[in-house]
C-alpha atoms as a PDB file:
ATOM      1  CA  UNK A   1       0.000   0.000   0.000  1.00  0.00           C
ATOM      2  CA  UNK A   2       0.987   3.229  -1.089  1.00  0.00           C
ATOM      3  CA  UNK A   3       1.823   6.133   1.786  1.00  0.00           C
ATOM      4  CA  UNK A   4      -1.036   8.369   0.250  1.00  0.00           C
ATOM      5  CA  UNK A   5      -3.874   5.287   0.718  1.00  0.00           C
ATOM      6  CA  UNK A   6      -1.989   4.477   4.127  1.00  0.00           C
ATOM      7  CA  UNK A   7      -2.303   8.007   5.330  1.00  0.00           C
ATOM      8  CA  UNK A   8      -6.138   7.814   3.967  1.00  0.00           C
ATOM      9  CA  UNK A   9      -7.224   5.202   5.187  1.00  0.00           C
ATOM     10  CA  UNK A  10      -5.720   5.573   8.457  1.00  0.00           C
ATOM     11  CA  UNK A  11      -7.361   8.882   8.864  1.00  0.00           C
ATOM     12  CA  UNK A  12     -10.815   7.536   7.681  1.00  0.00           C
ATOM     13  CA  UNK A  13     -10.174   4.742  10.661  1.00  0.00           C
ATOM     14  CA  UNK A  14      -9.045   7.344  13.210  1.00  0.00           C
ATOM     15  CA  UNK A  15     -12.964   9.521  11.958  1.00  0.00           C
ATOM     16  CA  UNK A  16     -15.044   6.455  12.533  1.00  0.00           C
ATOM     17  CA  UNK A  17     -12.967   5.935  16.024  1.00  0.00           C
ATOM     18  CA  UNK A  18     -13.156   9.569  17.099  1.00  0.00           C
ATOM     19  CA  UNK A  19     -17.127   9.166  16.604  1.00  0.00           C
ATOM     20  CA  UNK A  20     -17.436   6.255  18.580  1.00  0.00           C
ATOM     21  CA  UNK A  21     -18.239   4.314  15.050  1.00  0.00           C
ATOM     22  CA  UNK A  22     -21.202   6.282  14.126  1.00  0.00           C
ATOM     23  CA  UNK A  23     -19.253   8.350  11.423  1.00  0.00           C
ATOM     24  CA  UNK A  24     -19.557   5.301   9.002  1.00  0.00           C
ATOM     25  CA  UNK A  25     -20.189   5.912   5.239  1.00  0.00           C
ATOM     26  CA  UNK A  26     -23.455   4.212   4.341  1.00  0.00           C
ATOM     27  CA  UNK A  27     -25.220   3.564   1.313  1.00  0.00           C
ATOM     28  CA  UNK A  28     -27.626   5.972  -0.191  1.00  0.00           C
ATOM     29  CA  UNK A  29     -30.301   4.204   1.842  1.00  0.00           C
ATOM     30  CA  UNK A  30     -29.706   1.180  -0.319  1.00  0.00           C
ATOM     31  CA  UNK A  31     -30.441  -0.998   2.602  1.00  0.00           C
ATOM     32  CA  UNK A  32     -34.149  -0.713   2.788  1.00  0.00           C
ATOM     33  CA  UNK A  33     -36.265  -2.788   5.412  1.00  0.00           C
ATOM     34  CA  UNK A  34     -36.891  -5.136   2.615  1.00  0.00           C
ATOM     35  CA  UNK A  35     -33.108  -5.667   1.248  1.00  0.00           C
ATOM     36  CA  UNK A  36     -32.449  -6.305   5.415  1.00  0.00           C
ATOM     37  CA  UNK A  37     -35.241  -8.548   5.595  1.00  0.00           C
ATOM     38  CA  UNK A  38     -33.846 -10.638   2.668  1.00  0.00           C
ATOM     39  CA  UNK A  39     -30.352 -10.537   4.248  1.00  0.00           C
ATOM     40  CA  UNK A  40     -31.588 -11.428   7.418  1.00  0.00           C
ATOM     41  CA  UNK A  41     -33.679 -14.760   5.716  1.00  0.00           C
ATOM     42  CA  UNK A  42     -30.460 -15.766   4.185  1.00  0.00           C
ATOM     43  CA  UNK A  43     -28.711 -15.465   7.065  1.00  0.00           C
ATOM     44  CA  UNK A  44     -30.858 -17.696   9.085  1.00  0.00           C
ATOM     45  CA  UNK A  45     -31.001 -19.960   6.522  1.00  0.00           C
ATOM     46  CA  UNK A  46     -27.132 -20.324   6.652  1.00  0.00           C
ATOM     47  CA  UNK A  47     -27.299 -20.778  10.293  1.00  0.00           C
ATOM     48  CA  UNK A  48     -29.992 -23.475  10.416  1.00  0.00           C
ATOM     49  CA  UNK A  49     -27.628 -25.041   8.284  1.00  0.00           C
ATOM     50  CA  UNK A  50     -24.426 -24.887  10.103  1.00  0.00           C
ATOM     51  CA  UNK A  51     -25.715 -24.747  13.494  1.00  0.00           C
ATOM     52  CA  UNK A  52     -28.000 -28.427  14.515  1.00  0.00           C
ATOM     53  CA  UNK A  53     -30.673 -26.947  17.108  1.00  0.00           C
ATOM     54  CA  UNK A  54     -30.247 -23.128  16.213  1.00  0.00           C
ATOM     55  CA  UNK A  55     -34.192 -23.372  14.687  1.00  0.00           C
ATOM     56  CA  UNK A  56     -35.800 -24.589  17.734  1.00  0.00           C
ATOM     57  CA  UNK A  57     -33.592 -22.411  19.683  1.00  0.00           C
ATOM     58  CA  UNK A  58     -34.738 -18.987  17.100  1.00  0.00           C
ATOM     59  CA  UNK A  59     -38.333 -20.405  17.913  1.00  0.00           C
ATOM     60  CA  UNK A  60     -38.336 -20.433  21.830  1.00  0.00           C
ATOM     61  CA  UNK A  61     -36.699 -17.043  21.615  1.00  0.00           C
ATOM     62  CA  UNK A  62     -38.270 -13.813  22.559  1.00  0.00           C
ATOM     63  CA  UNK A  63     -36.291 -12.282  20.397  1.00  0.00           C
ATOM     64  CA  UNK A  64     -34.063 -12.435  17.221  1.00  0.00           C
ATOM     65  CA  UNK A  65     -31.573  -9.695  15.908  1.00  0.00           C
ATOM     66  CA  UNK A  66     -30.155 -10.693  13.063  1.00  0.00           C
ATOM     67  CA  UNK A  67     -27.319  -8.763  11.156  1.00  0.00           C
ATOM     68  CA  UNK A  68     -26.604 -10.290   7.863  1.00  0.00           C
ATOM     69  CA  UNK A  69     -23.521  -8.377   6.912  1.00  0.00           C
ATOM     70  CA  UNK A  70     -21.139  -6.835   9.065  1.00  0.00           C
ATOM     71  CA  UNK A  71     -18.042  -5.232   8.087  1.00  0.00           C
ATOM     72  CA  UNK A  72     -14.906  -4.899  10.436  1.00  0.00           C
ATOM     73  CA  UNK A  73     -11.442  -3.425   9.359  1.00  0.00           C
ATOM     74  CA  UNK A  74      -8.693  -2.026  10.960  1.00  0.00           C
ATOM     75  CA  UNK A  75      -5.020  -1.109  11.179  1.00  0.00           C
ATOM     76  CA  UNK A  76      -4.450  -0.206  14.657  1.00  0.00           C
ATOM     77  CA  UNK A  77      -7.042   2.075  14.897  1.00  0.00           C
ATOM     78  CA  UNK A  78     -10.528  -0.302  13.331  1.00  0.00           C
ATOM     79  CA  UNK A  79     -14.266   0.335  13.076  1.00  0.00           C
ATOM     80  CA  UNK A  80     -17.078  -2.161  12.140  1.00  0.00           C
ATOM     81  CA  UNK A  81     -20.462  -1.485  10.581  1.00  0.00           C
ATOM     82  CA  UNK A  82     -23.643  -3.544   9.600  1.00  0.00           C
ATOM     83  CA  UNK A  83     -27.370  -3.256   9.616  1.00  0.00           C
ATOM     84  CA  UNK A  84     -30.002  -5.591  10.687  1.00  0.00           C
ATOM     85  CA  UNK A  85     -33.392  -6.719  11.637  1.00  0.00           C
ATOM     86  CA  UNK A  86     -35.317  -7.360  14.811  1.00  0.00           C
ATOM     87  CA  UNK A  87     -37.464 -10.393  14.882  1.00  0.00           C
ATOM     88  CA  UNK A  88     -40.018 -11.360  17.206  1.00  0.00           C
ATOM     89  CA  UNK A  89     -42.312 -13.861  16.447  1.00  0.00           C
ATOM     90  CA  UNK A  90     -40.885 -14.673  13.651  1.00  0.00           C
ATOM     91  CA  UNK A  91     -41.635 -10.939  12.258  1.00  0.00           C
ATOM     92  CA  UNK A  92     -39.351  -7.824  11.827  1.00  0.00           C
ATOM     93  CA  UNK A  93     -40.571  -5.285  14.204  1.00  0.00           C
ATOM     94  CA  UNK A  94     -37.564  -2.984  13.750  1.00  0.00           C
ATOM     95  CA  UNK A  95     -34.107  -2.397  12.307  1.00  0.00           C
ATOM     96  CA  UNK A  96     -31.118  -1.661  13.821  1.00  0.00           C
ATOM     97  CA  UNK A  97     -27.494  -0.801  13.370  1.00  0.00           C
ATOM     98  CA  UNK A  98     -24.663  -2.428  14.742  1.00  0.00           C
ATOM     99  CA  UNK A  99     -21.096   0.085  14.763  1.00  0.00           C
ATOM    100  CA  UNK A 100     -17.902  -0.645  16.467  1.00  0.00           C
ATOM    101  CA  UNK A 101     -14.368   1.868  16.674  1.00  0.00           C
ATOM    102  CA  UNK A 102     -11.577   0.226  18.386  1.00  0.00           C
ATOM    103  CA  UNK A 103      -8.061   1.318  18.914  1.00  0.00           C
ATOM    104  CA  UNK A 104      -5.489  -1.416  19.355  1.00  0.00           C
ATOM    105  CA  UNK A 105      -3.644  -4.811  18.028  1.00  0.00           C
ATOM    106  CA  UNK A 106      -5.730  -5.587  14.889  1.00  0.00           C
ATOM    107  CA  UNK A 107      -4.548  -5.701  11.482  1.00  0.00           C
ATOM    108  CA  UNK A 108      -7.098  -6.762   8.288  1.00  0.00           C
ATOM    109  CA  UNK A 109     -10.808  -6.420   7.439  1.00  0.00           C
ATOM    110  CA  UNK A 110     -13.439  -9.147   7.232  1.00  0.00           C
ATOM    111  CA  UNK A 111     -17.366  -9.607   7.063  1.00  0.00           C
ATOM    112  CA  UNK A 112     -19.133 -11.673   9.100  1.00  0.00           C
ATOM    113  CA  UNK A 113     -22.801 -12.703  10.020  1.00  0.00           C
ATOM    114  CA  UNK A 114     -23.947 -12.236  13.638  1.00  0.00           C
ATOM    115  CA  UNK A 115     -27.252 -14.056  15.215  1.00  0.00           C
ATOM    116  CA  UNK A 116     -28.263 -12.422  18.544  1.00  0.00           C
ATOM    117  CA  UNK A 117     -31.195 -14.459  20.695  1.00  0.00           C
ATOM    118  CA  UNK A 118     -32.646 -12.830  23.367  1.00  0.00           C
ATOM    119  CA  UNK A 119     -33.823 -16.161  25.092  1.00  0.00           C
ATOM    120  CA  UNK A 120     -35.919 -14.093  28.280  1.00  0.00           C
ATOM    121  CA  UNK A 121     -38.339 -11.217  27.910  1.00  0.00           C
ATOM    122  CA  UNK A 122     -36.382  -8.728  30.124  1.00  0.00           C
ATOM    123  CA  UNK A 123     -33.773  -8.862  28.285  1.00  0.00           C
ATOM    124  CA  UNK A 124     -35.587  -7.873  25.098  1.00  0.00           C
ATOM    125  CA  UNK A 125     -37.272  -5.162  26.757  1.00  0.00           C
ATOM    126  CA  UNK A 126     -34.445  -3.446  28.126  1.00  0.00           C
ATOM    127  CA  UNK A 127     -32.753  -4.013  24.533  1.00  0.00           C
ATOM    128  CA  UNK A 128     -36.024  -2.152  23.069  1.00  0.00           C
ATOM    129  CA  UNK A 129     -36.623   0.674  25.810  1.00  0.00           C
ATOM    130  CA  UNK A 130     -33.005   1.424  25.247  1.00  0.00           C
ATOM    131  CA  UNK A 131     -32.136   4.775  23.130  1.00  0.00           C
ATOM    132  CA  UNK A 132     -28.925   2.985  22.461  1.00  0.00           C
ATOM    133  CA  UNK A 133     -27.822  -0.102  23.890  1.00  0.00           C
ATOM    134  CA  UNK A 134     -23.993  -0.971  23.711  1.00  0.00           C
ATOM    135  CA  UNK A 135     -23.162  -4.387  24.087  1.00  0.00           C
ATOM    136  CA  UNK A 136     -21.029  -5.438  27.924  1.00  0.00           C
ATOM    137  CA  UNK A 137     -22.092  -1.813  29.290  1.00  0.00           C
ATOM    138  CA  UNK A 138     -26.048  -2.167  29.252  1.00  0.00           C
ATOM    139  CA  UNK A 139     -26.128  -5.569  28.648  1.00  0.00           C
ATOM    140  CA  UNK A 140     -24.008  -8.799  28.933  1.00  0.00           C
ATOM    141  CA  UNK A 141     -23.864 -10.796  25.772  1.00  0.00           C
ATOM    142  CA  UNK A 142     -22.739 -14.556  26.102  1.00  0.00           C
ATOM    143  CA  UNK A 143     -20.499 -15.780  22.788  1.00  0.00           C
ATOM    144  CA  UNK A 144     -21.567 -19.354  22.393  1.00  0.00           C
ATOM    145  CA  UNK A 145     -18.737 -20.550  20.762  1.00  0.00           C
ATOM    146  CA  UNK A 146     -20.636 -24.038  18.706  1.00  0.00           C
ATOM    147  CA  UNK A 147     -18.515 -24.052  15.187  1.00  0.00           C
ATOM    148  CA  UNK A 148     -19.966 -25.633  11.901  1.00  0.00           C
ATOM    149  CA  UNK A 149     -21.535 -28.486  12.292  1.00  0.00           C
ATOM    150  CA  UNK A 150     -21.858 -28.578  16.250  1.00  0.00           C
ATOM    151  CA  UNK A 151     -25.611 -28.435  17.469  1.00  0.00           C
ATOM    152  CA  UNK A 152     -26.812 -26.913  20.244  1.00  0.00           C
ATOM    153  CA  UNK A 153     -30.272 -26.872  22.796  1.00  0.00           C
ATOM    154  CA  UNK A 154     -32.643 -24.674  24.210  1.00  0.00           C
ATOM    155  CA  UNK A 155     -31.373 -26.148  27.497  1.00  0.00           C
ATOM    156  CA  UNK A 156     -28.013 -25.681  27.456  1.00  0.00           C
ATOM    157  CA  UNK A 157     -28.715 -21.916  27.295  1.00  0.00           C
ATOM    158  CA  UNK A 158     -28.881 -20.124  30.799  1.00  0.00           C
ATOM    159  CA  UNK A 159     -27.800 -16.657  29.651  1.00  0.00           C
ATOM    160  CA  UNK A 160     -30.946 -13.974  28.990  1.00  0.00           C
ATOM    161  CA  UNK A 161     -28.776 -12.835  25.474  1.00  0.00           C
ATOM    162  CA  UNK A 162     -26.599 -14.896  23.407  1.00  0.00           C
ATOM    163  CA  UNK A 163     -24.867 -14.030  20.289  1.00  0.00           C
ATOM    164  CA  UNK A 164     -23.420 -16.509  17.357  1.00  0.00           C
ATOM    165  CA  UNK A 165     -20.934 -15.086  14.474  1.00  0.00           C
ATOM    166  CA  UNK A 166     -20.747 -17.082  11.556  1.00  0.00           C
ATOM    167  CA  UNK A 167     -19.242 -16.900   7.437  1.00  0.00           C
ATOM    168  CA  UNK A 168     -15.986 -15.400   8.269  1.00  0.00           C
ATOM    169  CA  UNK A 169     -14.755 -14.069   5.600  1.00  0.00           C
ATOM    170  CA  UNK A 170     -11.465 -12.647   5.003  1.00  0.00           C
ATOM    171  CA  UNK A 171      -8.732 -11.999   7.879  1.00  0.00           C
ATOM    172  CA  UNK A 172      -8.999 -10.195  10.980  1.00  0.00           C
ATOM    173  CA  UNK A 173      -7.542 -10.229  14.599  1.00  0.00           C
ATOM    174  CA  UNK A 174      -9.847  -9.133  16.808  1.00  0.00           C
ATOM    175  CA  UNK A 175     -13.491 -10.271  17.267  1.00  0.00           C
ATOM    176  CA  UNK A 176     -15.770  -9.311  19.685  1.00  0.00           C
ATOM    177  CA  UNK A 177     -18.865  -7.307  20.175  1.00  0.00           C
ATOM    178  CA  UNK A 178     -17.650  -5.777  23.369  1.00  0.00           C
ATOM    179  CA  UNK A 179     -18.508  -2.540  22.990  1.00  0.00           C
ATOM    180  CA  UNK A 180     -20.439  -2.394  19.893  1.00  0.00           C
ATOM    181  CA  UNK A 181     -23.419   0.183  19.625  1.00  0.00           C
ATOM    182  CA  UNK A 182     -26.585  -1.015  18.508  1.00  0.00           C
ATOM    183  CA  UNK A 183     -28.936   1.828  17.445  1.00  0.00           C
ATOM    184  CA  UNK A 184     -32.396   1.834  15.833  1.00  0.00           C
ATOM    185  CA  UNK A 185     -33.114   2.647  12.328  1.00  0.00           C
ATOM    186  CA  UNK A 186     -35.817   5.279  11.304  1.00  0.00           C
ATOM    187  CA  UNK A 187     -37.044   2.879   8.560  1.00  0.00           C
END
């Protein structure tokens, strides 16, 4: 990489970190309720697939967020971005964006596919009631770490809100959502 695109793209890193992530270049509204909607299908679909027991579990959840796409890159100073859809009942009742700015040992950019459950009702309606709810400050999320092909049960979950990340793709160090800012979508 060239010093000019260094220097840019470090500076565009350090923006979305001053901001706390929410200085993050979006589509034109290209990501409509329905285009999330379709993301979010496909992405449940993909995690039925990999994950034996994930559609029971989605079923006997209160809740659902589901972000199809998110996008995380860094070089020392990092940001992540995605947007998603809240399901309850098997229906979108809102949309929500996930941003991230982190300072620190990561090097790379990926995408990946995050699955939150909210598996008790308290949980979901502190998440809703919240003007913005950052993940490990207003509420603990549990990684449950399964991999493909591992399966999983409503009973082995004891934490209120659980989060899976799944389709890795491309190489970063560093992945949590520690910290992440979920805000809701005027859609």
């Amino acid at each position: 990489m060239d010093r000019r695109k260094f220097i840019g793209a470090t500076t565009a890193a350090a923006a979305i970190a001053a901001t706390g992530g929410s200085f993050v270049p979006r589509p034109a509204e290209a990501d409509g309720a329905k285009q999330i909607d379709a993301g979010a299908d496909a992405a449940l679909q993909r995690f039925y697939a990999k994950v034996a027991g994930s559609q029971p579990l989605i079923q006997a959840a209160k809740g659902v967020l589901v972000f199809p796409k998110i996008v995380k890159a860094g070089i020392g100073i990092g940001g992540e971005y995605g947007e998603g859809a809240l399901r309850v009942d098997g229906k979108s009742v809102a949309y929500y964006s996930a941003s991230a700015a982190s300072i620190g040992l990561q090097l790379g950019a990926q995408t990946h596919s995050v699955v939150i459950v909210f598996m008790q009702q308290p949980a979901l309606d502190q998440f809703r009631t919240a003007a913005g709810w950052t993940a490990g400050i207003d509420g603990s999320i549990a990684l449950m770490d399964v991999g493909d092909g591992a399966a999983i049960t409503t009973d082995s979950i004891k934490d209120p809100i659980v989060y899976f990340t799944f389709d890795n793709r491309g190489l970063m160090f560093n992945l949590s959502l520690e910290g992440t800012k979920f805000s809701k979508l005027a859609r």
